[in-house]
C-alpha atoms as a PDB file:
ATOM      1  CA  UNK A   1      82.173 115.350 105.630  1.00  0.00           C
ATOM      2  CA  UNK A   2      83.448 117.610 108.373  1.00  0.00           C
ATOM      3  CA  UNK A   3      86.577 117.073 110.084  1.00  0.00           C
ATOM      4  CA  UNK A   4      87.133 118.410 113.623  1.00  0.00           C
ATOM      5  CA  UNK A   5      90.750 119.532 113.953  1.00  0.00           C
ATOM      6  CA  UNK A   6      90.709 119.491 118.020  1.00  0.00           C
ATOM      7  CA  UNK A   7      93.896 119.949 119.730  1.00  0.00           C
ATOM      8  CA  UNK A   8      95.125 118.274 122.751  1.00  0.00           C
ATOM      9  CA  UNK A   9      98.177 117.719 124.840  1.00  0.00           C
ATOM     10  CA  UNK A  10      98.331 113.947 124.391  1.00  0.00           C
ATOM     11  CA  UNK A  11      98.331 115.054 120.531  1.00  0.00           C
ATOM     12  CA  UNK A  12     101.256 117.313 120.806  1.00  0.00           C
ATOM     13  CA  UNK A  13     103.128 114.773 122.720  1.00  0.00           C
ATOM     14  CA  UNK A  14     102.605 111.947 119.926  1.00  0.00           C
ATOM     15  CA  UNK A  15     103.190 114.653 117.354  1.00  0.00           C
ATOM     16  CA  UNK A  16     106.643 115.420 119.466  1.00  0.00           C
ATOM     17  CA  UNK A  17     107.420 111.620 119.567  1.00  0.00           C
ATOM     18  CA  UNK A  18     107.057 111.237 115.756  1.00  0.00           C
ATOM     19  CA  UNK A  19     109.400 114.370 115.351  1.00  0.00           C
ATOM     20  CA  UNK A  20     111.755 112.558 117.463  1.00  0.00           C
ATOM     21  CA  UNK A  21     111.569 109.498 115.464  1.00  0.00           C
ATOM     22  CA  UNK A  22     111.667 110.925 112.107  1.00  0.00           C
ATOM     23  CA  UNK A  23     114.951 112.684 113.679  1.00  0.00           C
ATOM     24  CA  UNK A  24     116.248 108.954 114.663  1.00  0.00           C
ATOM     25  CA  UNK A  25     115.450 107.485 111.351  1.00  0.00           C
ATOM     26  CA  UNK A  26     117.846 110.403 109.713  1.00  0.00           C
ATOM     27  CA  UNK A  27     120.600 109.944 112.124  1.00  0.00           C
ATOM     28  CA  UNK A  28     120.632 106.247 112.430  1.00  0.00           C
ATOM     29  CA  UNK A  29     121.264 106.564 107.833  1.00  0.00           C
ATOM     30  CA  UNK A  30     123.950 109.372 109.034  1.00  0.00           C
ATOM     31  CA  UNK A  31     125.783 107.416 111.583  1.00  0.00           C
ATOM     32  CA  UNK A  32     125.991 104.124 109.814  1.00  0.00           C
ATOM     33  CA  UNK A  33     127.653 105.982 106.927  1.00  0.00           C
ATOM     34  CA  UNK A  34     129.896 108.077 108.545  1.00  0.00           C
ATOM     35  CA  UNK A  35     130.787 105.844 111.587  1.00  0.00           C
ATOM     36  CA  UNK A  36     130.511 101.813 109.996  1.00  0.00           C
ATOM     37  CA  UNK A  37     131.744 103.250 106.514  1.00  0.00           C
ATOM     38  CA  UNK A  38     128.531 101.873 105.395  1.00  0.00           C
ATOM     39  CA  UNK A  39     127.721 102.942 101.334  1.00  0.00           C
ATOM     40  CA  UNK A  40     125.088 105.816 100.985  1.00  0.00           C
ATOM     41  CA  UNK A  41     123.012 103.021  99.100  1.00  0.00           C
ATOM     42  CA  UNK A  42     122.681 101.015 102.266  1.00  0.00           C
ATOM     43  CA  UNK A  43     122.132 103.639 104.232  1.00  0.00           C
ATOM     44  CA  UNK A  44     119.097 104.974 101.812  1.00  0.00           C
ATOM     45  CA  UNK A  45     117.903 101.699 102.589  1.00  0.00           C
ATOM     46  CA  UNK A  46     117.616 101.696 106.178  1.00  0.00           C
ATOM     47  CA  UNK A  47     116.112 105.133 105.610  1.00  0.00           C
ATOM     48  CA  UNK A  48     113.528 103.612 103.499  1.00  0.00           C
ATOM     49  CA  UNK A  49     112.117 100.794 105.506  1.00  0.00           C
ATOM     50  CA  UNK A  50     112.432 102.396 108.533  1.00  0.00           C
ATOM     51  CA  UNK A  51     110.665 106.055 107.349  1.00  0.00           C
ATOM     52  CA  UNK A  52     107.732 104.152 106.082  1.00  0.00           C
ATOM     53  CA  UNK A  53     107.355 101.823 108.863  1.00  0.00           C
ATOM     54  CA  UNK A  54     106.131 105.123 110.767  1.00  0.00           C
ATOM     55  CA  UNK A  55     102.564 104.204 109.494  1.00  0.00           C
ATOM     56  CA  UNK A  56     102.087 101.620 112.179  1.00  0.00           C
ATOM     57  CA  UNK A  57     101.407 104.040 114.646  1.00  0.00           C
ATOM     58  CA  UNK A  58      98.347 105.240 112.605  1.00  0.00           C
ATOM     59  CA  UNK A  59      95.564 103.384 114.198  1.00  0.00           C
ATOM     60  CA  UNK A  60      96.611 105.036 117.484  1.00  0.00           C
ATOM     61  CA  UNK A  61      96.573 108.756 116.922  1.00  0.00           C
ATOM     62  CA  UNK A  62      94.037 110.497 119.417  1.00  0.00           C
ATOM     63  CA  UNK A  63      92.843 112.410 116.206  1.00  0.00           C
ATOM     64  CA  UNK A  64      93.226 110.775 112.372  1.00  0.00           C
ATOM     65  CA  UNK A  65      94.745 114.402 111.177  1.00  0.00           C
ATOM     66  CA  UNK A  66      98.083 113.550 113.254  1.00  0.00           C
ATOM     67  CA  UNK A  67      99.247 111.015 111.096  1.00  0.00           C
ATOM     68  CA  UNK A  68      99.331 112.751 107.982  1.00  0.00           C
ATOM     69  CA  UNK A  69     101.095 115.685 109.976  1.00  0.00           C
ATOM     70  CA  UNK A  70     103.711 113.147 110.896  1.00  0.00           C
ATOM     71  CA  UNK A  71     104.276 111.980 107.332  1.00  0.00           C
ATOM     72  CA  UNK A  72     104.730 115.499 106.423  1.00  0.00           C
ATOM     73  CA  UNK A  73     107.016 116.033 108.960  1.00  0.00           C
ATOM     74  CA  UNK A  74     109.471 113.510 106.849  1.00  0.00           C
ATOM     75  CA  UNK A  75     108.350 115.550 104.084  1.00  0.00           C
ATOM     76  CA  UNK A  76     109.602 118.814 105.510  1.00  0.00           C
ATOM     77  CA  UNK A  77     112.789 117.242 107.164  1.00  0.00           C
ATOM     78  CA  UNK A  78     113.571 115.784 103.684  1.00  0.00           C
ATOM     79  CA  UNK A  79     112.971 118.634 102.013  1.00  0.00           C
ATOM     80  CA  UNK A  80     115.402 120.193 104.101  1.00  0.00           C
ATOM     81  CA  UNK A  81     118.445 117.578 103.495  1.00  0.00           C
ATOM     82  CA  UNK A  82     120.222 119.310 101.012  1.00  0.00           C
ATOM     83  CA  UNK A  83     120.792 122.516 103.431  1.00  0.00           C
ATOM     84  CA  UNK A  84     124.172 122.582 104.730  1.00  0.00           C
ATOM     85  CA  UNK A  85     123.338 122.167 108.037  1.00  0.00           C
ATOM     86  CA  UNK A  86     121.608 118.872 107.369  1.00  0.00           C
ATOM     87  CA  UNK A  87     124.590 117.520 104.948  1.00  0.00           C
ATOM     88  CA  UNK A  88     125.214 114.420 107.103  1.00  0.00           C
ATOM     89  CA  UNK A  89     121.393 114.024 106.159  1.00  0.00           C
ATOM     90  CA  UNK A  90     121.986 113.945 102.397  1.00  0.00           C
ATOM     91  CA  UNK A  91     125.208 112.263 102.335  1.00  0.00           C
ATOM     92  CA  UNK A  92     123.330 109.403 104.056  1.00  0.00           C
ATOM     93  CA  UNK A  93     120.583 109.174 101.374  1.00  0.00           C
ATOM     94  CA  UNK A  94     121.991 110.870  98.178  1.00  0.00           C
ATOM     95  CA  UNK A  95     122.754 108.480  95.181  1.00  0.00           C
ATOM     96  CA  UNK A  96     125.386 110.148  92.320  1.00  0.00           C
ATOM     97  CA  UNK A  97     122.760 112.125  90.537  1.00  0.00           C
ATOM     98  CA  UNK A  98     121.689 113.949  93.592  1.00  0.00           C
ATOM     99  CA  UNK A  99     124.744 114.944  94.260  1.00  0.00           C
ATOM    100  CA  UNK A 100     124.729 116.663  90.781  1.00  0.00           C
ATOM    101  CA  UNK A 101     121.372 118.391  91.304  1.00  0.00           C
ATOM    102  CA  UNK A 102     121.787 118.825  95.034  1.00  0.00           C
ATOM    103  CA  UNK A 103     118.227 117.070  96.013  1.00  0.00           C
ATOM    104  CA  UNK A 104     117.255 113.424  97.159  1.00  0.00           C
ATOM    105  CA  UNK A 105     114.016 113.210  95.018  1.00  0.00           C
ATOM    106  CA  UNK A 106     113.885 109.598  95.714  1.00  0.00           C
ATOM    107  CA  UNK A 107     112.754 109.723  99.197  1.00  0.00           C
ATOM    108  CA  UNK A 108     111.323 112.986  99.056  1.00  0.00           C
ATOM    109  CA  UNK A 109     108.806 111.412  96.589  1.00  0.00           C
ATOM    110  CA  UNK A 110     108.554 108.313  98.620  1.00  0.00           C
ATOM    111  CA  UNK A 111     107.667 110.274 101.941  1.00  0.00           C
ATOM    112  CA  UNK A 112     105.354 112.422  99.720  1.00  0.00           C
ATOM    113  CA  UNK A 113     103.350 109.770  98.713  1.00  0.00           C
ATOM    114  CA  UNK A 114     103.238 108.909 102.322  1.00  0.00           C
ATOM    115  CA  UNK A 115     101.540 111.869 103.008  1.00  0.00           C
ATOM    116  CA  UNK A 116      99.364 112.358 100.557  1.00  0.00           C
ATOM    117  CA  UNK A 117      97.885 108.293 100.812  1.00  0.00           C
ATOM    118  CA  UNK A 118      97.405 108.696 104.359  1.00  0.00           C
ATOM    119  CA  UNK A 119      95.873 112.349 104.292  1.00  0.00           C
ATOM    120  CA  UNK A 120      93.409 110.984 101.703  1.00  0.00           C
ATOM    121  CA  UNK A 121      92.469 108.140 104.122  1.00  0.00           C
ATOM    122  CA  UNK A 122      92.282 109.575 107.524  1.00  0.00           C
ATOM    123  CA  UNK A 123      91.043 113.596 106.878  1.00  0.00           C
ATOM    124  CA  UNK A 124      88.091 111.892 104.817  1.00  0.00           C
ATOM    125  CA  UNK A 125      86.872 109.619 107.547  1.00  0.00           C
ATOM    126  CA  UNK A 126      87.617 106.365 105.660  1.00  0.00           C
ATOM    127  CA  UNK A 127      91.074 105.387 107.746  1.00  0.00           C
ATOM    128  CA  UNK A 128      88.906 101.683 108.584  1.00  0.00           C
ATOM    129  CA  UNK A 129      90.053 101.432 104.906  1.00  0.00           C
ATOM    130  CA  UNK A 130      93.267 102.248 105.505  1.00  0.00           C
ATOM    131  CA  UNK A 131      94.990  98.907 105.210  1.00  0.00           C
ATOM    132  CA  UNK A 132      94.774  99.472 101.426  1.00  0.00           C
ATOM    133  CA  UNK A 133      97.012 102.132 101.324  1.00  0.00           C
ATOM    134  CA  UNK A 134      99.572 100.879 104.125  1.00  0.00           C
ATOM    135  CA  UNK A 135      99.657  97.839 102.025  1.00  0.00           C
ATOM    136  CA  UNK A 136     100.648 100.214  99.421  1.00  0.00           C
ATOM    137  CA  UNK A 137     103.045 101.661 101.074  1.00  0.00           C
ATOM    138  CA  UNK A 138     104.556  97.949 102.654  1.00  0.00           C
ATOM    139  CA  UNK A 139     105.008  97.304  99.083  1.00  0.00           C
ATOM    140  CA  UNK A 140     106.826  99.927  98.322  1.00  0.00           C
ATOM    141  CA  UNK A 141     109.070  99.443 101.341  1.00  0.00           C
ATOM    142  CA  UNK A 142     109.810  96.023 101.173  1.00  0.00           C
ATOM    143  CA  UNK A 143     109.464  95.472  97.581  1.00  0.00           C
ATOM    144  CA  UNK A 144     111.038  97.992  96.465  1.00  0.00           C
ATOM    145  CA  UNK A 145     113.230  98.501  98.742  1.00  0.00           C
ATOM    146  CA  UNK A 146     114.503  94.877  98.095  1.00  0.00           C
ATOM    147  CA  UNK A 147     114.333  95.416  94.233  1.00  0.00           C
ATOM    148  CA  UNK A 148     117.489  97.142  93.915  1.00  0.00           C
ATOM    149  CA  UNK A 149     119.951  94.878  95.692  1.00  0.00           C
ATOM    150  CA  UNK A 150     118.651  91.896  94.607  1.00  0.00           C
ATOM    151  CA  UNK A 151     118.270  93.264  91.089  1.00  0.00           C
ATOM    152  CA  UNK A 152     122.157  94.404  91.284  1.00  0.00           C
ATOM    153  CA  UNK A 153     123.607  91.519  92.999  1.00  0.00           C
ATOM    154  CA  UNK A 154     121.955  88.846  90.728  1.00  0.00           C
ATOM    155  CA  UNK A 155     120.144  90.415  87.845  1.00  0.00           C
ATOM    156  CA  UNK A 156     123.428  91.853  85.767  1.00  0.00           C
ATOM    157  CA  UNK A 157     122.687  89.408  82.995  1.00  0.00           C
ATOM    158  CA  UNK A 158     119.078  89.880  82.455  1.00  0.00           C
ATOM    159  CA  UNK A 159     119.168  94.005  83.283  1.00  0.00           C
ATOM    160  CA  UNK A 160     117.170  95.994  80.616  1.00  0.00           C
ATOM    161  CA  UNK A 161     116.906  99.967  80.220  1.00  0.00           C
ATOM    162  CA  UNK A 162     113.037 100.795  80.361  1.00  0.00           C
ATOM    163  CA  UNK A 163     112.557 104.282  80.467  1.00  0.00           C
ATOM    164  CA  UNK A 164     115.618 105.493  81.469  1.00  0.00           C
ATOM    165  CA  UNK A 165     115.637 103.382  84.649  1.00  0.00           C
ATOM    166  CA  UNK A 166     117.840  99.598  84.565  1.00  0.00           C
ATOM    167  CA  UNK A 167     115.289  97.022  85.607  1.00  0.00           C
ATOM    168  CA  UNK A 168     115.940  93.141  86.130  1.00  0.00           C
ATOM    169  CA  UNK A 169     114.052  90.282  85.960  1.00  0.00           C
ATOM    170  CA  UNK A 170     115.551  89.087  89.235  1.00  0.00           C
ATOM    171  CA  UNK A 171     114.623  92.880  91.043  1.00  0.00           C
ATOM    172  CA  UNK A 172     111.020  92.745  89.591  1.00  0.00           C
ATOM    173  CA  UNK A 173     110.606  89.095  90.954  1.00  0.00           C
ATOM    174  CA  UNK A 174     112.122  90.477  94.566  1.00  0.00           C
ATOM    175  CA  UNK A 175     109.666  93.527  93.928  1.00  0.00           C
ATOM    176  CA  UNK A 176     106.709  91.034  93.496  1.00  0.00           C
ATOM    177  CA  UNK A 177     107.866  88.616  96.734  1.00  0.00           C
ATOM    178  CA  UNK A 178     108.988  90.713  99.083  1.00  0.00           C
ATOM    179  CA  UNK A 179     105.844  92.888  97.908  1.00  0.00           C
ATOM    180  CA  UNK A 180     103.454  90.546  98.738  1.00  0.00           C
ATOM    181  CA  UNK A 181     104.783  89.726 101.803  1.00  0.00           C
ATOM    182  CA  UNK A 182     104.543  93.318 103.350  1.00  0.00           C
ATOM    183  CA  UNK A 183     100.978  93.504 101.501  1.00  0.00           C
ATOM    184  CA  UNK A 184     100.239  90.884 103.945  1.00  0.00           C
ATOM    185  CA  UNK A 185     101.772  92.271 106.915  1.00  0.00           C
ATOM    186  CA  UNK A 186      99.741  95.523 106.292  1.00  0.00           C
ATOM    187  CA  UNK A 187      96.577  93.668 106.088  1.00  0.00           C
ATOM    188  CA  UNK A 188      97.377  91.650 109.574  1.00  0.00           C
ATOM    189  CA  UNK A 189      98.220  95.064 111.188  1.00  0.00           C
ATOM    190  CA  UNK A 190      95.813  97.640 109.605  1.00  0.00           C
ATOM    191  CA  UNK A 191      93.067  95.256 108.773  1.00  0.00           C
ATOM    192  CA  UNK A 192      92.768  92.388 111.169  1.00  0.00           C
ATOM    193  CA  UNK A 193      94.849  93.537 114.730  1.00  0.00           C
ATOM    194  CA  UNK A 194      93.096  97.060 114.138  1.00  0.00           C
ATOM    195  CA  UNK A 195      90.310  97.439 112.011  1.00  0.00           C
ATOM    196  CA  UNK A 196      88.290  93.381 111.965  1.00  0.00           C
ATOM    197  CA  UNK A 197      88.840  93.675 108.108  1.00  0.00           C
ATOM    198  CA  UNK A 198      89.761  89.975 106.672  1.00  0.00           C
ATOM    199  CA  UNK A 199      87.459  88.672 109.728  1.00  0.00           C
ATOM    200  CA  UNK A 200      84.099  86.890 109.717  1.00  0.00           C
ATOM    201  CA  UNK A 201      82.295  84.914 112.111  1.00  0.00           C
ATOM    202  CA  UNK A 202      85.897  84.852 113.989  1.00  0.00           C
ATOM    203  CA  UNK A 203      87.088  83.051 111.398  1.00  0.00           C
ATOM    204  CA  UNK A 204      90.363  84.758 109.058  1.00  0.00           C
ATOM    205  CA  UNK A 205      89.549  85.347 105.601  1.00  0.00           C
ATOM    206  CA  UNK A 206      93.259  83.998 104.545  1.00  0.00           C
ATOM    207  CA  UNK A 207      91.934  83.433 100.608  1.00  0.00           C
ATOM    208  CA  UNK A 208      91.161  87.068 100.313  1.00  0.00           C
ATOM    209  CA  UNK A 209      94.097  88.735 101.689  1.00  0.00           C
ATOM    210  CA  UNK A 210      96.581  86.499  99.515  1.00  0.00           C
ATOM    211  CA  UNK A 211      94.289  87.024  96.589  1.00  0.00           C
ATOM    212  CA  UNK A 212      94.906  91.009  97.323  1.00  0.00           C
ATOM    213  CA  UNK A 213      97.902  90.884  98.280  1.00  0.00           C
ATOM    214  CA  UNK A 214      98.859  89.173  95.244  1.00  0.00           C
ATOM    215  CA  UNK A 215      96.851  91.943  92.906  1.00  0.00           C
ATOM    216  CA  UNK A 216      98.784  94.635  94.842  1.00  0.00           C
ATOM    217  CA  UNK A 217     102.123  93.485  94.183  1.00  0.00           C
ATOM    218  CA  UNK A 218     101.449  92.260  90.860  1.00  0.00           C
ATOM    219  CA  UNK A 219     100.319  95.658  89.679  1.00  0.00           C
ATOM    220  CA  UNK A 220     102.981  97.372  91.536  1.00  0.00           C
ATOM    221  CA  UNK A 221     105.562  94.896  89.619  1.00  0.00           C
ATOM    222  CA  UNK A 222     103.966  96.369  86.309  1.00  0.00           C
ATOM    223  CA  UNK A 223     103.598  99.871  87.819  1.00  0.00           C
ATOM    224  CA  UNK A 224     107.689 100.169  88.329  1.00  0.00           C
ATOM    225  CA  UNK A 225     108.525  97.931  85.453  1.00  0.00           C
ATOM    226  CA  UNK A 226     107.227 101.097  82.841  1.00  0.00           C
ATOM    227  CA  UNK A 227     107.929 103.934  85.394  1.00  0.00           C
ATOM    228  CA  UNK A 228     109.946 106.366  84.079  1.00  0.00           C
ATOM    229  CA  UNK A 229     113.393 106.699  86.124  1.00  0.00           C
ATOM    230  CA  UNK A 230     112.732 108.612  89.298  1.00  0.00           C
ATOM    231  CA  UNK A 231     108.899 108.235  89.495  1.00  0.00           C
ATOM    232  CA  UNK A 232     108.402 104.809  90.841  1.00  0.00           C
ATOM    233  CA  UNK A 233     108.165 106.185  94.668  1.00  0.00           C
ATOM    234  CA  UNK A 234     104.938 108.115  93.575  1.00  0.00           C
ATOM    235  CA  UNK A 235     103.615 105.743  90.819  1.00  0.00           C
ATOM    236  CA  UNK A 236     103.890 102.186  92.974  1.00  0.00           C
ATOM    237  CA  UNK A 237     102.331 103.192  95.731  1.00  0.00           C
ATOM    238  CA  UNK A 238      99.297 105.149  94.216  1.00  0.00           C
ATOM    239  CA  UNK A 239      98.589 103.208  91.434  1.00  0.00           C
ATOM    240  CA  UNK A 240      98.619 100.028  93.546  1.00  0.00           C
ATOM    241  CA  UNK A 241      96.118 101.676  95.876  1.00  0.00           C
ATOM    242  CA  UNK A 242      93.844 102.263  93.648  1.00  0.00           C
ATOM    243  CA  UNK A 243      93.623  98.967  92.023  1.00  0.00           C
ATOM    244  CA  UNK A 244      93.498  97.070  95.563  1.00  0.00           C
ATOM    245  CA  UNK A 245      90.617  99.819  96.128  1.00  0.00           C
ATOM    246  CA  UNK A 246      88.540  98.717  93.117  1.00  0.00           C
ATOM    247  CA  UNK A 247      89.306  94.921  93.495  1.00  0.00           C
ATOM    248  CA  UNK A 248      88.568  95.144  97.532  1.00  0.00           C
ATOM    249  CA  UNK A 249      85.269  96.679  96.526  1.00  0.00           C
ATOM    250  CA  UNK A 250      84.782  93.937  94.025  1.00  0.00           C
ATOM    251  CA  UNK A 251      85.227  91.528  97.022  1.00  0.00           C
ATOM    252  CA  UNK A 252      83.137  92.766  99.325  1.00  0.00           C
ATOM    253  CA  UNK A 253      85.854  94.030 101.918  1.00  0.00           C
ATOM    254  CA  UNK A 254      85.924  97.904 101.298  1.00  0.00           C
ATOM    255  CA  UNK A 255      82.218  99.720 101.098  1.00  0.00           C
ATOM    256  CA  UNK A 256      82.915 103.358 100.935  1.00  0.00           C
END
C-alpha cells in the first residue's frame, strides 16, 4: 500500500503545535518539581498521562504520517533529557536508578511505544483501527500510571519481587481498573466520536466494548505482572494490542 507523504502548511502548523505541546508537557513536570517542591515521582506522573494523552489529536491530522512524527518528537525530546541543557527535564522524570545511569528509560520506552503503535496504524492505512492501539496506550496511561501509587500507598503487605520489579496485588488490581476504564475512553474517542466503530443501526454496542476493554486490561495486568523490571512501557502496550487485535477480529469489529 502506498503512502503519499504530501506536505502542507496546515501540516507544519499542527506539527509546530505538537512541538509546542510536547515542550509544555516537559515544563509543566519541571516546574511542579522545582517550584511546588513536588517529588520527581509525581512529576513522572503528570509527564505520563499527559505525554500519552497527545494521541487524541490523531483523528485530526491533515495527513495520518503527522501523528507518528509527533510521537517521535517526545521520542527525540526524551532522548535528549539527560543533556545538560535539558537537566530540569530529567530531574522532573528521573527515578534513583536513572540518576545512576544518566537516562530516563522509563518514558523513553513509553513514548517509543507510542511511536511505533501509532506508525504501524496510520503509515499502513488501517488508523479506522486505531482505537485498538490508543486503548493500548489509555491502559498504559491510566493503568499504569495508577499502578504505582496505589501499589505503594496500600500494597506494602502483599508486595512481591517478580522479575526484579516489586509488584502488588493492590497496584495490579489499580492496573486492571483504572485500565479498563481508559480502554473505554479510547474506544468512545477513537472508535465511536471518530471512527462509527462500537455502532450499529445507531444503536451503541456497550457489550462489546466492556467485553474488550476487559480482555485489554486483563492481559495487560498479566503482561506487567511477569515483565521484567524496566520493560513494562514496551511490553503492556504491545502485547495488549495485539490480543485486542485478534479478539476484535474474533468479534466482528476489526476486518483488516
Amino acid at each position: 500500500m502506498e503512502v503519499e507523504l504530501v506536505i502542507e502548511t496546515k501540516d507544519v502548523i499542527v506539527y509546530f503545535i505538537a512541538v509546542l505541546y510536547a515542550v509544555l508537557v516537559l515544563a509543566t513536570g519541571d516546574v511542579a518539581r522545582r517550584r511546588l517542591n513536588m517529588s520527581p515521582d509525581f512529576t513522572r506522573k503528570i509527564i505520563h498521562l499527559f505525554a500519552g494523552a497527545a494521541i487524541w489529536t490523531v483523528p485530526y491530522y491533515p495527513h495520518p504520517w503527522v501523528a507518528t512524527l509527533v510521537a517521535l518528537t517526545f521520542v527525540i525530546m526524551l532522548g535528549m533529557a539527560s543533556i545538560d541543557r535539558f537537566s530540569n527535564f530529567f530531574s522532573a522524570m528521573a527515578r534513583p536508578e536513572d540518576l545512576d545511569h544518566g537516562s530516563v528509560r522509563g518514558p523513553f520506552w513509553y513514548a517509543v511505544s507510542i511511536t511505533v503503535l501509532t506508525g504501524v496504524f496510520t503509515f499502513t492505512g488501517y488508523d479506522r483501527f486505531y482505537f485498538i492501539a490508543a486503548a493500548a496506550i489509555h491502559i498504559m496511561m491510566f493503568g499504569d500510571g495508577m499502578s504505582a501509587p496505589i501499589g505503594m500507598r496500600y500494597g506494602l503487605n502483599s508486595t512481591r519481587e517478580i522479575f526484579g520489579s516489586k509488584r502488588s496485588t493492590h497496584g495490579c488490581l489499580a492496573l486492571f481498573v483504572f485500565g479498563f476504564l481508559g480502554a473505554l475512553l479510547a474506544f468512545w474517542w477513537f472508535g465511536i466520536v471518530n471512527y462509527g466503530v462500537f455502532v450499529s443501526n445507531g444503536n451503541i454496542l456497550w457489550l462489546e466494548m466492556i467485553v474488550l476493554a476487559l480482555v485489554g486490561s486483563i492481559a495487560a495486568t498479566l503482561v506487567e505482572l511477569v515483565s521484567p523490571k524496566g520493560t513494562d512501557n514496551t511490553t503492556l502496550p504491545i502485547a495488549s494490542t495485539v490480543v485486542m487485535l485478534l479478539v476484535g477480529m474474533a468479534m466482528g469489529l476489526v476486518a483488516l
